[in-house]
PDB file of N, CA and C in Angstrom:
ATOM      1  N   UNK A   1    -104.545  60.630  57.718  1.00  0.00           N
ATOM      2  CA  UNK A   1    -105.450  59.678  58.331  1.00  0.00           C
ATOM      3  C   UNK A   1    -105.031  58.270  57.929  1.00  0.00           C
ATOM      4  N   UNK A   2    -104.985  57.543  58.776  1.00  0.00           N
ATOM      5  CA  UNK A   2    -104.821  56.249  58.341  1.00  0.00           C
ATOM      6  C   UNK A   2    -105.826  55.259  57.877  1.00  0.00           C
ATOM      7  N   UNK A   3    -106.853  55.574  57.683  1.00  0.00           N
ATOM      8  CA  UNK A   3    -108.305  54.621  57.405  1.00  0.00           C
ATOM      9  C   UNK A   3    -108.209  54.332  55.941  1.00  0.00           C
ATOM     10  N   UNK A   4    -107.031  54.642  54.975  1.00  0.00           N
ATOM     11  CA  UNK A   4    -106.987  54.465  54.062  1.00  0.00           C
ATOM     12  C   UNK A   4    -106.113  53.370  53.584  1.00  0.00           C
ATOM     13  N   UNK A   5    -105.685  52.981  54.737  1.00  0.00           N
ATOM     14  CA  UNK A   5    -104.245  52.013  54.618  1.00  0.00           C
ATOM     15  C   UNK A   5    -104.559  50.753  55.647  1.00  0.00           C
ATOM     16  N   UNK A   6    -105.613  50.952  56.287  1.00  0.00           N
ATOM     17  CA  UNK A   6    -106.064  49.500  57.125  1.00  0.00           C
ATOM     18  C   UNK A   6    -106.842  48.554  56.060  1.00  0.00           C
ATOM     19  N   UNK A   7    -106.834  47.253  56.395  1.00  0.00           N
ATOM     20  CA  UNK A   7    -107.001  46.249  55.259  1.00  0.00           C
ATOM     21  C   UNK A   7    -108.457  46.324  55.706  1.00  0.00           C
ATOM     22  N   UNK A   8    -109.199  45.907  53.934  1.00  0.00           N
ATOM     23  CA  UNK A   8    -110.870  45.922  54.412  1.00  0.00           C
ATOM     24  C   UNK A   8    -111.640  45.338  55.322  1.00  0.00           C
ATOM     25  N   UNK A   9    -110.784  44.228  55.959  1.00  0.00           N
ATOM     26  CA  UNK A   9    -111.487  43.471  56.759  1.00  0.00           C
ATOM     27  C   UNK A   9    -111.554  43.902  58.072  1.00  0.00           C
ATOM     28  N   UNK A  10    -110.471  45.134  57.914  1.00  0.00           N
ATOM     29  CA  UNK A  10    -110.778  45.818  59.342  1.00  0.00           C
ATOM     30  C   UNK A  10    -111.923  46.506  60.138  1.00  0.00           C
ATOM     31  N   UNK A  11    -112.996  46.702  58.900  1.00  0.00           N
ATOM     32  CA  UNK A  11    -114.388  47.492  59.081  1.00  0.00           C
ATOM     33  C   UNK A  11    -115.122  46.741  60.518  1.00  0.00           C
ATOM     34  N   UNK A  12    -114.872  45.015  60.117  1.00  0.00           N
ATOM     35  CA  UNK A  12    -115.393  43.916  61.077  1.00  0.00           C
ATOM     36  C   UNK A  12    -115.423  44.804  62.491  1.00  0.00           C
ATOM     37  N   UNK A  13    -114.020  45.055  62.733  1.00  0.00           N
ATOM     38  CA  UNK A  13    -113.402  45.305  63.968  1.00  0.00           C
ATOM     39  C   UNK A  13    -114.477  46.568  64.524  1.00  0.00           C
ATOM     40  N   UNK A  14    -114.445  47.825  63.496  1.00  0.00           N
ATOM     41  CA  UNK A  14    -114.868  49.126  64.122  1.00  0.00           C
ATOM     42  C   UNK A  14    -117.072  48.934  64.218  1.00  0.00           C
ATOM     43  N   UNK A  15    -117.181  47.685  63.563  1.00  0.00           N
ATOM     44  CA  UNK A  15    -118.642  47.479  63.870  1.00  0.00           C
ATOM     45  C   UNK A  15    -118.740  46.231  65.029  1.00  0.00           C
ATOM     46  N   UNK A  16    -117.537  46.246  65.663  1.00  0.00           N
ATOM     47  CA  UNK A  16    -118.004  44.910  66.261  1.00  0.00           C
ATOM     48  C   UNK A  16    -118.076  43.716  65.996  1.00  0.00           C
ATOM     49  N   UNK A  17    -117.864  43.082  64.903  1.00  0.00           N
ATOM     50  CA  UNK A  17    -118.214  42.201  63.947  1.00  0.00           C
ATOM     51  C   UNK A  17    -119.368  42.061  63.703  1.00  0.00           C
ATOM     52  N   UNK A  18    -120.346  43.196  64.213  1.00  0.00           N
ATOM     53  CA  UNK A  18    -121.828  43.315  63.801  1.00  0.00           C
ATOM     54  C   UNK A  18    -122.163  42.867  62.533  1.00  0.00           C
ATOM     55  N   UNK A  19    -121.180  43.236  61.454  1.00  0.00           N
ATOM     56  CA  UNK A  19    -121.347  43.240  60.234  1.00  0.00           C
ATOM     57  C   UNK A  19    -121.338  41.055  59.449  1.00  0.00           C
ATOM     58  N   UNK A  20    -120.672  40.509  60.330  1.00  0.00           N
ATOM     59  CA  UNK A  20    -120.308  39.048  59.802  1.00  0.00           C
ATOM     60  C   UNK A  20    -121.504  38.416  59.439  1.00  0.00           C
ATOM     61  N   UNK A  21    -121.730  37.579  58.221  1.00  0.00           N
ATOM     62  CA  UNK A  21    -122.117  37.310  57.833  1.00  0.00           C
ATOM     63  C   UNK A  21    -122.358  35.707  59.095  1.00  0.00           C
ATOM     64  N   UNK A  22    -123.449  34.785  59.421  1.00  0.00           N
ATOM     65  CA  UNK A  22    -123.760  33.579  59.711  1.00  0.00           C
ATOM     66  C   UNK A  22    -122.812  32.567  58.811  1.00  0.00           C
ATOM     67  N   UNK A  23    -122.366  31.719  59.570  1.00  0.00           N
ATOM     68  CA  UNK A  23    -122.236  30.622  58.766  1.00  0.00           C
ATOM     69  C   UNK A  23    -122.662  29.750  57.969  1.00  0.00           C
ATOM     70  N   UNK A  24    -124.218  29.634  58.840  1.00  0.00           N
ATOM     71  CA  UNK A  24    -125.303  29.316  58.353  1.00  0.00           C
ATOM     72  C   UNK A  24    -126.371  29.730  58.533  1.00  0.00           C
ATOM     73  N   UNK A  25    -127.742  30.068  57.603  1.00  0.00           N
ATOM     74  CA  UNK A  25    -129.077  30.509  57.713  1.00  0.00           C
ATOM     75  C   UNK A  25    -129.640  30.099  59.078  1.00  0.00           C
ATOM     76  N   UNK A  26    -129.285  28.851  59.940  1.00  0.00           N
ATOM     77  CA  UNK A  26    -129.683  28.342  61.213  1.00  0.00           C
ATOM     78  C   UNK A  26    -128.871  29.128  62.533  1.00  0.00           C
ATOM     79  N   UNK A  27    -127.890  29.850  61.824  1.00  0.00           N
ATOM     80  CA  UNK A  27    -127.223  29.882  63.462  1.00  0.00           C
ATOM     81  C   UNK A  27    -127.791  31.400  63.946  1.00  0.00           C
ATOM     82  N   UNK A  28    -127.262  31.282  65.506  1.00  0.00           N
ATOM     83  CA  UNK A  28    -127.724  32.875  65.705  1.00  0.00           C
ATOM     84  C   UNK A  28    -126.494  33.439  66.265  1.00  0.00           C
ATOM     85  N   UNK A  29    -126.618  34.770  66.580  1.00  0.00           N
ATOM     86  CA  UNK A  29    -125.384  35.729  67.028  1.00  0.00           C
ATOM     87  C   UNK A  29    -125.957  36.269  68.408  1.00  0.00           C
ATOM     88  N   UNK A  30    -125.008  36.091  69.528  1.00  0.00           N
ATOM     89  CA  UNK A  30    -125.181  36.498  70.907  1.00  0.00           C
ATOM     90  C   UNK A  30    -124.259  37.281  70.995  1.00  0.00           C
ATOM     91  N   UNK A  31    -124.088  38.628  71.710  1.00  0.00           N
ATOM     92  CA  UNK A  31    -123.767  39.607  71.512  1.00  0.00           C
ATOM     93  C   UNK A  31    -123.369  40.413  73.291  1.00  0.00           C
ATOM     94  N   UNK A  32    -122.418  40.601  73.751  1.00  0.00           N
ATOM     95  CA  UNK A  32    -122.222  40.868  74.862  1.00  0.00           C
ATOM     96  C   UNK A  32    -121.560  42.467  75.354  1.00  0.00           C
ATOM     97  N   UNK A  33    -122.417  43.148  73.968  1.00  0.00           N
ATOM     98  CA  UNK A  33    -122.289  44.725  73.716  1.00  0.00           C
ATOM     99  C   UNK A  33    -122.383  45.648  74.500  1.00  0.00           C
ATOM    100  N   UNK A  34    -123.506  44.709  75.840  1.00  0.00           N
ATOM    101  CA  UNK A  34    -124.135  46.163  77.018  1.00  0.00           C
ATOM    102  C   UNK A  34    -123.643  46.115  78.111  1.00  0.00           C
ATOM    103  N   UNK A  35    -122.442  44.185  78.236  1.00  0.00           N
ATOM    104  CA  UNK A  35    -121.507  44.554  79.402  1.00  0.00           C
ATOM    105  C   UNK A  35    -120.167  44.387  78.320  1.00  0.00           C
ATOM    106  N   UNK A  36    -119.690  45.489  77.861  1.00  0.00           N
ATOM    107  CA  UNK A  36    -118.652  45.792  77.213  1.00  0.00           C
ATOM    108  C   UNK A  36    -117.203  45.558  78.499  1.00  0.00           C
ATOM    109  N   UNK A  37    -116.385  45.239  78.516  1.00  0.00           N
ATOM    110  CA  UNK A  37    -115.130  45.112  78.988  1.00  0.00           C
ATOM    111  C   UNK A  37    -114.374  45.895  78.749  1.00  0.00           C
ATOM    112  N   UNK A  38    -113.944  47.135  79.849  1.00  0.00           N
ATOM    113  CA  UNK A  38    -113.060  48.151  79.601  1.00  0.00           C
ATOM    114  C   UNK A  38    -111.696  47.646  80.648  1.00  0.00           C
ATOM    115  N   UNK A  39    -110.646  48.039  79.615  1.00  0.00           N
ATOM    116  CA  UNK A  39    -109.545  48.185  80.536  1.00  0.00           C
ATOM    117  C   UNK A  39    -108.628  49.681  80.638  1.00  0.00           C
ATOM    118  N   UNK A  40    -108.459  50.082  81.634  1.00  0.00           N
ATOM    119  CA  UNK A  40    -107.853  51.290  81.678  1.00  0.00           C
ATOM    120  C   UNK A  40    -106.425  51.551  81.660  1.00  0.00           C
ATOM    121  N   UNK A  41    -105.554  52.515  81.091  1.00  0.00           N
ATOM    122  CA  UNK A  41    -103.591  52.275  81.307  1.00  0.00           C
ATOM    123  C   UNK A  41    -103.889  53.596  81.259  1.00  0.00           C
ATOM    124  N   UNK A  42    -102.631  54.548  82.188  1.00  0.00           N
ATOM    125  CA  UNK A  42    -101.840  55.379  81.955  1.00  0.00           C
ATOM    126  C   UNK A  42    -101.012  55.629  80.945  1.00  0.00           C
ATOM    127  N   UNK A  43    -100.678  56.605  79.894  1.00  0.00           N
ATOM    128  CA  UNK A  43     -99.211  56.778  79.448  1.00  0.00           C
ATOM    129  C   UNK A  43     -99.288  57.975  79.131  1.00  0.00           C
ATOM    130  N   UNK A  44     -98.265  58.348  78.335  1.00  0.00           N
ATOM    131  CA  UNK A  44     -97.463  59.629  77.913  1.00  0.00           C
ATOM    132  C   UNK A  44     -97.956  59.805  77.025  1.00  0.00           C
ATOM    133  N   UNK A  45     -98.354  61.378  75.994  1.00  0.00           N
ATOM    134  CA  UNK A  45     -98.363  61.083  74.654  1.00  0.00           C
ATOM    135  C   UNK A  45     -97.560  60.731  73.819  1.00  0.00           C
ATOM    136  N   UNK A  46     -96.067  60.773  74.302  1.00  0.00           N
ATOM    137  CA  UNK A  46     -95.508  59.793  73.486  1.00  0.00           C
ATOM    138  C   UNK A  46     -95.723  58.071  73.469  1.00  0.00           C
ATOM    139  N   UNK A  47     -95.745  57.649  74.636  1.00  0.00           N
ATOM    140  CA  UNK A  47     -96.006  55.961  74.342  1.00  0.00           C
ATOM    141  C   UNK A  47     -97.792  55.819  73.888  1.00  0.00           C
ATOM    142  N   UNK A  48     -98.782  56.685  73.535  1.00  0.00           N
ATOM    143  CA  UNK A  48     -99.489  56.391  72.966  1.00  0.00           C
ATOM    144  C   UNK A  48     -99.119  56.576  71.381  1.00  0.00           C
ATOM    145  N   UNK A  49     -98.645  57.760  70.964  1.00  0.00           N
ATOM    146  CA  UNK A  49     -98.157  57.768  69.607  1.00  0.00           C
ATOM    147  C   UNK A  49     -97.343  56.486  69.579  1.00  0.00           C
ATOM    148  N   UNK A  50     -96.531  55.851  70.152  1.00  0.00           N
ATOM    149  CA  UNK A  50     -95.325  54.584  70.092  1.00  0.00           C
ATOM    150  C   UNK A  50     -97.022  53.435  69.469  1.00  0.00           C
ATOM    151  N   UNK A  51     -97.654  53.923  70.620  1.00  0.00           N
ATOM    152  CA  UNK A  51     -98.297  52.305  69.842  1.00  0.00           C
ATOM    153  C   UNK A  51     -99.215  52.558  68.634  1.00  0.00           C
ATOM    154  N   UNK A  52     -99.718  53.535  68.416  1.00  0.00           N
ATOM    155  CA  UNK A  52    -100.186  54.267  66.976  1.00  0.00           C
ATOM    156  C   UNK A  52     -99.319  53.392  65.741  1.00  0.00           C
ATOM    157  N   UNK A  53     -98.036  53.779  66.106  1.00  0.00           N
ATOM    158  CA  UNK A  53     -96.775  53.145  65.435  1.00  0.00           C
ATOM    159  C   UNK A  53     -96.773  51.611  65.259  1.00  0.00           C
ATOM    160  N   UNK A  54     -97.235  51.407  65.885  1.00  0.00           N
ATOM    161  CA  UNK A  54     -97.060  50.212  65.639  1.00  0.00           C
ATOM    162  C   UNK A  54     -98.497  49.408  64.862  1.00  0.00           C
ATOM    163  N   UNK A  55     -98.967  49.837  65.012  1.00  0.00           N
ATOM    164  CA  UNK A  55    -100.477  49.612  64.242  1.00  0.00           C
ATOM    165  C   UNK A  55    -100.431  49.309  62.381  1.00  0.00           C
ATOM    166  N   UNK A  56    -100.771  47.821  62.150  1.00  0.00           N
ATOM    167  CA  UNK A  56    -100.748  47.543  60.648  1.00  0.00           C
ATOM    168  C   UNK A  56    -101.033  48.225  59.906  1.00  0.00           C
ATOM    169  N   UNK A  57    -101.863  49.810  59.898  1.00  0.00           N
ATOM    170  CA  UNK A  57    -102.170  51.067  58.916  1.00  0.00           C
ATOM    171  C   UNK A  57    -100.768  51.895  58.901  1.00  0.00           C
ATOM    172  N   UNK A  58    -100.346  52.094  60.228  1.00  0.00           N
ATOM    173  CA  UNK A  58     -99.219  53.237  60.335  1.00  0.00           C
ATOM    174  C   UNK A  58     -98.039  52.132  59.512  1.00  0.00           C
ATOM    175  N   UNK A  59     -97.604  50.760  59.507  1.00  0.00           N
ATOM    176  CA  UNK A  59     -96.671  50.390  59.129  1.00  0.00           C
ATOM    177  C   UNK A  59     -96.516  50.305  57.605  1.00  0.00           C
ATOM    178  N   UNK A  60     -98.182  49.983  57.022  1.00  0.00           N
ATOM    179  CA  UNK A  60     -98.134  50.226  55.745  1.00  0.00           C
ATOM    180  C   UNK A  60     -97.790  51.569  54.873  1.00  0.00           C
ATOM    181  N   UNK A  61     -99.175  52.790  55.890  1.00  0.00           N
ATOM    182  CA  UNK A  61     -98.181  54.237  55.759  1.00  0.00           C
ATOM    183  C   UNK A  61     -96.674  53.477  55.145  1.00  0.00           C
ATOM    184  N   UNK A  62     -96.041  53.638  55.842  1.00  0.00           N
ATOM    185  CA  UNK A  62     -94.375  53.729  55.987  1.00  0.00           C
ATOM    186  C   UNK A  62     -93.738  53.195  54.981  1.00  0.00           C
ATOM    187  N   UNK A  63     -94.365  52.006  55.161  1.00  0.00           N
ATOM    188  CA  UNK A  63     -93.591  51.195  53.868  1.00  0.00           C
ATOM    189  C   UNK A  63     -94.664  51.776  52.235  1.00  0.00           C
ATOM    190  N   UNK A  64     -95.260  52.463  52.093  1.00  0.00           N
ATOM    191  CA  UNK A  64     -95.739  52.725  50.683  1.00  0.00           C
ATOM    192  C   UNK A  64     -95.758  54.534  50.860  1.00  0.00           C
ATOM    193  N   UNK A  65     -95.813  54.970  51.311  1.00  0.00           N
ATOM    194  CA  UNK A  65     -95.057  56.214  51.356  1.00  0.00           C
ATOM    195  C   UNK A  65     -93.376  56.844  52.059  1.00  0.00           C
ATOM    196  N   UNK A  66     -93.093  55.920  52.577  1.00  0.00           N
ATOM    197  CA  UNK A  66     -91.704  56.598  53.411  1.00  0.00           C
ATOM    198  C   UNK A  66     -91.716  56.920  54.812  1.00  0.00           C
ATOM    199  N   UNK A  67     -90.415  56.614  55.217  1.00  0.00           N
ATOM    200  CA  UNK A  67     -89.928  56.826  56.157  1.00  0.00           C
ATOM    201  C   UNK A  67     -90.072  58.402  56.167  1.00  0.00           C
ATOM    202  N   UNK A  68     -90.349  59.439  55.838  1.00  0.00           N
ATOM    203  CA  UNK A  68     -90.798  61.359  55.852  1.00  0.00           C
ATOM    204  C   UNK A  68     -91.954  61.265  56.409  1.00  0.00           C
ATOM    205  N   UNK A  69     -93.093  60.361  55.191  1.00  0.00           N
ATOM    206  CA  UNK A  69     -94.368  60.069  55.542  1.00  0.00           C
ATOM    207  C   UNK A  69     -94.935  60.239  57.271  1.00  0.00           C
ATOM    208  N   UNK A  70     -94.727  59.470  57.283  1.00  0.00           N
ATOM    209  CA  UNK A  70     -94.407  58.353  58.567  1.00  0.00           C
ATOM    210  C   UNK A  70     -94.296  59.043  60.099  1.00  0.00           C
ATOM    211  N   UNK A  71     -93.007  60.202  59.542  1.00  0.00           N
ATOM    212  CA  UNK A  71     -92.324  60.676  60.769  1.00  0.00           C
ATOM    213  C   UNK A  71     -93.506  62.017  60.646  1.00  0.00           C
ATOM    214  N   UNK A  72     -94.105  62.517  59.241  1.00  0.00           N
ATOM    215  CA  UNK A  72     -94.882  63.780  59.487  1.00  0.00           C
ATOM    216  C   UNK A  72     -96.003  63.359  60.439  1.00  0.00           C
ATOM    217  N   UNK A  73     -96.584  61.894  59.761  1.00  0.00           N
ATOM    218  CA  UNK A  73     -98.014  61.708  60.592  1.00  0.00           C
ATOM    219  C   UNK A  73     -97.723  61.930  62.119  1.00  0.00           C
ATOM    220  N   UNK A  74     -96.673  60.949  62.522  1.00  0.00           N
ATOM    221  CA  UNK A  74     -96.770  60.988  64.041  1.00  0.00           C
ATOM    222  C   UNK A  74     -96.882  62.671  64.582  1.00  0.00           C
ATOM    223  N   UNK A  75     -95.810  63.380  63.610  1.00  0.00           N
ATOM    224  CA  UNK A  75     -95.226  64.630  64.244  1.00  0.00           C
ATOM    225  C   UNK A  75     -96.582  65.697  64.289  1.00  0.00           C
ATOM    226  N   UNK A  76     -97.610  65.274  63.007  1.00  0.00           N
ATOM    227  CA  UNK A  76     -98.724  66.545  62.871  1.00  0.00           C
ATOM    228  C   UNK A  76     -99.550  65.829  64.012  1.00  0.00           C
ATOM    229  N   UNK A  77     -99.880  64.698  64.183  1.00  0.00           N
ATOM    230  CA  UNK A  77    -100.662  63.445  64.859  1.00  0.00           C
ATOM    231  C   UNK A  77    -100.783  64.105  66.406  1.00  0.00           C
ATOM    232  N   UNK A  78     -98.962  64.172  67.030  1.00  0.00           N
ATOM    233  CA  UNK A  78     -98.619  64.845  67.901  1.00  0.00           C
ATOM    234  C   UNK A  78     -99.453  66.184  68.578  1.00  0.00           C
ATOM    235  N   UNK A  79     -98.948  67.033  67.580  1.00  0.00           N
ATOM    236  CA  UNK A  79     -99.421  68.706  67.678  1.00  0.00           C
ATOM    237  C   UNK A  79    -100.520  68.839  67.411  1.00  0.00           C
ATOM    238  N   UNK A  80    -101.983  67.794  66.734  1.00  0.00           N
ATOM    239  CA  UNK A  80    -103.155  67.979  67.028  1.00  0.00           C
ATOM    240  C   UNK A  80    -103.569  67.713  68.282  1.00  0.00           C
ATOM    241  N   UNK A  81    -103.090  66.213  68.491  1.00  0.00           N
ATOM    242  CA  UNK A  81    -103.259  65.877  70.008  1.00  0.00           C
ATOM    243  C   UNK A  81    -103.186  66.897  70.930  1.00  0.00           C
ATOM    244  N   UNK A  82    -102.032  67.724  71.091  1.00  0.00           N
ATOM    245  CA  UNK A  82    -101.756  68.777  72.105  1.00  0.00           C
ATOM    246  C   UNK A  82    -102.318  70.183  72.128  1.00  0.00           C
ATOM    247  N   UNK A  83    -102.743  70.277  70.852  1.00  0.00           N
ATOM    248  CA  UNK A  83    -104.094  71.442  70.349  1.00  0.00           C
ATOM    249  C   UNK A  83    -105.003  70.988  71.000  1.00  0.00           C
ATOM    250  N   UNK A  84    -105.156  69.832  70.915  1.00  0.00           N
ATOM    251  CA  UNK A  84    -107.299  69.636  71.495  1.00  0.00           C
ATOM    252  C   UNK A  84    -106.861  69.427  73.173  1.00  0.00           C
ATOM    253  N   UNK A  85    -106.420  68.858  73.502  1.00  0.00           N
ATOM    254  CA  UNK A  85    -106.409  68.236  74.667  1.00  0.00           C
ATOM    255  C   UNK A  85    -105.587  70.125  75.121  1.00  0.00           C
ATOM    256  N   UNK A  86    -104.923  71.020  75.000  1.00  0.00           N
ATOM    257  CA  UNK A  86    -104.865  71.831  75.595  1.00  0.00           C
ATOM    258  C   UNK A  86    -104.008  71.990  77.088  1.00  0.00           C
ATOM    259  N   UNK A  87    -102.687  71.221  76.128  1.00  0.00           N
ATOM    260  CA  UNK A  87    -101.604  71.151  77.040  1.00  0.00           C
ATOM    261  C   UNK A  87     -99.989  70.585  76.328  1.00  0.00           C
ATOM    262  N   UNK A  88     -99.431  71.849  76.660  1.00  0.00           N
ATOM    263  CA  UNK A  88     -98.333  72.309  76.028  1.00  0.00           C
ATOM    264  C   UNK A  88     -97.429  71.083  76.835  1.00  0.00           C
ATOM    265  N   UNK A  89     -97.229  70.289  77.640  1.00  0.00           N
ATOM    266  CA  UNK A  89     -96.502  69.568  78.436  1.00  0.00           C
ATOM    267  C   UNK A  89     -96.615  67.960  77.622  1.00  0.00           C
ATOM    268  N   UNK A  90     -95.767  67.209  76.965  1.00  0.00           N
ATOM    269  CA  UNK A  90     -96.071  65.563  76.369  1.00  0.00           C
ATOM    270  C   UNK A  90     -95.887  65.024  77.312  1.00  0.00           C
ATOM    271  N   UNK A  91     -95.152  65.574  78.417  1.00  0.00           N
ATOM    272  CA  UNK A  91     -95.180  64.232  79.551  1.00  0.00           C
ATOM    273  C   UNK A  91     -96.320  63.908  80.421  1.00  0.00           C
ATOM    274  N   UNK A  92     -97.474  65.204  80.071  1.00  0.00           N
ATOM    275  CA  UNK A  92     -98.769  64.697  81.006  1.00  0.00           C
ATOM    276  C   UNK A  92     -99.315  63.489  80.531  1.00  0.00           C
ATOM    277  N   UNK A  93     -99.684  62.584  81.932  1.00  0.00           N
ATOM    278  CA  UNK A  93    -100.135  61.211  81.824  1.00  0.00           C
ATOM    279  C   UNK A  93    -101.381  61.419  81.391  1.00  0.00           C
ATOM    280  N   UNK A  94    -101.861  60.631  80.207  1.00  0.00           N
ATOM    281  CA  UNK A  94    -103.071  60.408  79.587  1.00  0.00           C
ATOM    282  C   UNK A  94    -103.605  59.151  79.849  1.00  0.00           C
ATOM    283  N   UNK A  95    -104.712  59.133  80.589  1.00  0.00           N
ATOM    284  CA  UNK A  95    -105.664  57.880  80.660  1.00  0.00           C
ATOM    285  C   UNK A  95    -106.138  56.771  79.212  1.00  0.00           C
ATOM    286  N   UNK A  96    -105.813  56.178  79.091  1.00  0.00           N
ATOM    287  CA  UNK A  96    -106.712  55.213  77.865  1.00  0.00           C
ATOM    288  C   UNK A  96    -107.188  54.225  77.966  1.00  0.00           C
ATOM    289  N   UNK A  97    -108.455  54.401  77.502  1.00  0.00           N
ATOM    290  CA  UNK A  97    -109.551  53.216  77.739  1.00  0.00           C
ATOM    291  C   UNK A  97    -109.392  52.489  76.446  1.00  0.00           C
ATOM    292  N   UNK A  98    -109.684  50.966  76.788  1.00  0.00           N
ATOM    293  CA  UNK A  98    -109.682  49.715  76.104  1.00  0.00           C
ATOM    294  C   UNK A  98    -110.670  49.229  75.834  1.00  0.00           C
ATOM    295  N   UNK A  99    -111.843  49.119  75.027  1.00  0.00           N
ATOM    296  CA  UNK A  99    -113.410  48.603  75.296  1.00  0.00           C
ATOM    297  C   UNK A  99    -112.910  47.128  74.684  1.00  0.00           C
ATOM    298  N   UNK A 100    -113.116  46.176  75.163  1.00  0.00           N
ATOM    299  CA  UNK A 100    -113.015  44.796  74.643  1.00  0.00           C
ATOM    300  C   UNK A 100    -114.664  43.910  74.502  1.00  0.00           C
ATOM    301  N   UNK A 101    -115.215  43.310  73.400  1.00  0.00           N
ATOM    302  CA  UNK A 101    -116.258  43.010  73.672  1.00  0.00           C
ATOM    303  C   UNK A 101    -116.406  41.555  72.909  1.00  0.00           C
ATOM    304  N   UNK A 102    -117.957  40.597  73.141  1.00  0.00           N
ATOM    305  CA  UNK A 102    -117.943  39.628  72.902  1.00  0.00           C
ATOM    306  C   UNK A 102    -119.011  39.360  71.896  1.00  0.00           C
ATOM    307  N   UNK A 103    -119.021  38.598  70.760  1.00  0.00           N
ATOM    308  CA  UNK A 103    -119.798  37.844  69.880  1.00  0.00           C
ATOM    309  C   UNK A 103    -119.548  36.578  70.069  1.00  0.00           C
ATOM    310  N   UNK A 104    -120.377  35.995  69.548  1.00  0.00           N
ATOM    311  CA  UNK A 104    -120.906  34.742  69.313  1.00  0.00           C
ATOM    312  C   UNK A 104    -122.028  33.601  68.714  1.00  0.00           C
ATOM    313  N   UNK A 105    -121.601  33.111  67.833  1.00  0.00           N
ATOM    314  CA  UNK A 105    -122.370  32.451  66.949  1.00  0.00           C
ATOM    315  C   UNK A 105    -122.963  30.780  67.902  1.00  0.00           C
ATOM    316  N   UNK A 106    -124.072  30.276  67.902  1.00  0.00           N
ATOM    317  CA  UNK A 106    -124.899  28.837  67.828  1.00  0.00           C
ATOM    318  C   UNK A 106    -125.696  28.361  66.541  1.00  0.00           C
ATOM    319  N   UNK A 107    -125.599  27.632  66.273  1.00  0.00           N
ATOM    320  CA  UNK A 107    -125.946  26.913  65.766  1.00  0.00           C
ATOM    321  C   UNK A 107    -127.083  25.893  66.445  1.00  0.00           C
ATOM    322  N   UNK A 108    -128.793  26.464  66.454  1.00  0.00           N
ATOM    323  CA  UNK A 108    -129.259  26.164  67.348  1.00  0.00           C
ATOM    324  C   UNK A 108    -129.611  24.405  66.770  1.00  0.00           C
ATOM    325  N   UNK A 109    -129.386  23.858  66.036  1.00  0.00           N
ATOM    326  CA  UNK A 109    -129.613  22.732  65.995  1.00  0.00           C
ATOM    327  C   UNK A 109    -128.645  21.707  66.214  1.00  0.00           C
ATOM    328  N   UNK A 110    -127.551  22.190  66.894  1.00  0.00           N
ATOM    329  CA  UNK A 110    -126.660  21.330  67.257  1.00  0.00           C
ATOM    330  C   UNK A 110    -126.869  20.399  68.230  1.00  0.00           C
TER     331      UNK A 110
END
């Protein structure tokens, strides 16, 4: 698993930045959570593992355990993927969704 090798500040990301602290006791947070922004791509399970790879957890993996490390995650990473999803073929095109969303801080006495 890689959740052990992403930097702490990454938590921000998987809450949304729900978690950020105000700048100040005055400001407020607007939040654009319920029209979330999806974008959709095609790929392979290999070019989704490619960008796995490339991800600041998988690179640290690599560099503090090895280049073995590295090549097992993708490779076990792989063969779970193709266990659940229930298809012996890597070239079937896999859909992936993108949720992109918005915060925002005022400062209502500005």
């Amino acid at each position: 698993m890689l959740n052990n090798y992403f930097p702490e500040e990454h938590k921000h990301l998987w809450t949304e930045y729900g978690t950020l602290p105000a700048f100040s006791p005055e400001e407020q947070m607007f939040s654009a959570r319920d029209e979330k922004f999806t974008v959709e791509t095609d790929s392979t399970l290999d070019d989704f593992l490619g960008y796995i790879s490339s991800w600041s957890a998988f690179i640290k993996l690599r560099d503090i355990e090895g280049e073995a490390a590295a090549s097992r995650f993708i490779s076990e990473s792989k063969q779970k993927l193709t266990d659940v999803m229930g298809i012996p073929d890597e070239r079937v095109v896999l859909r992936r969704r993108y949720k992109y969303f918005l915060r925002m801080w005022r400062n209502p006495a500005a």
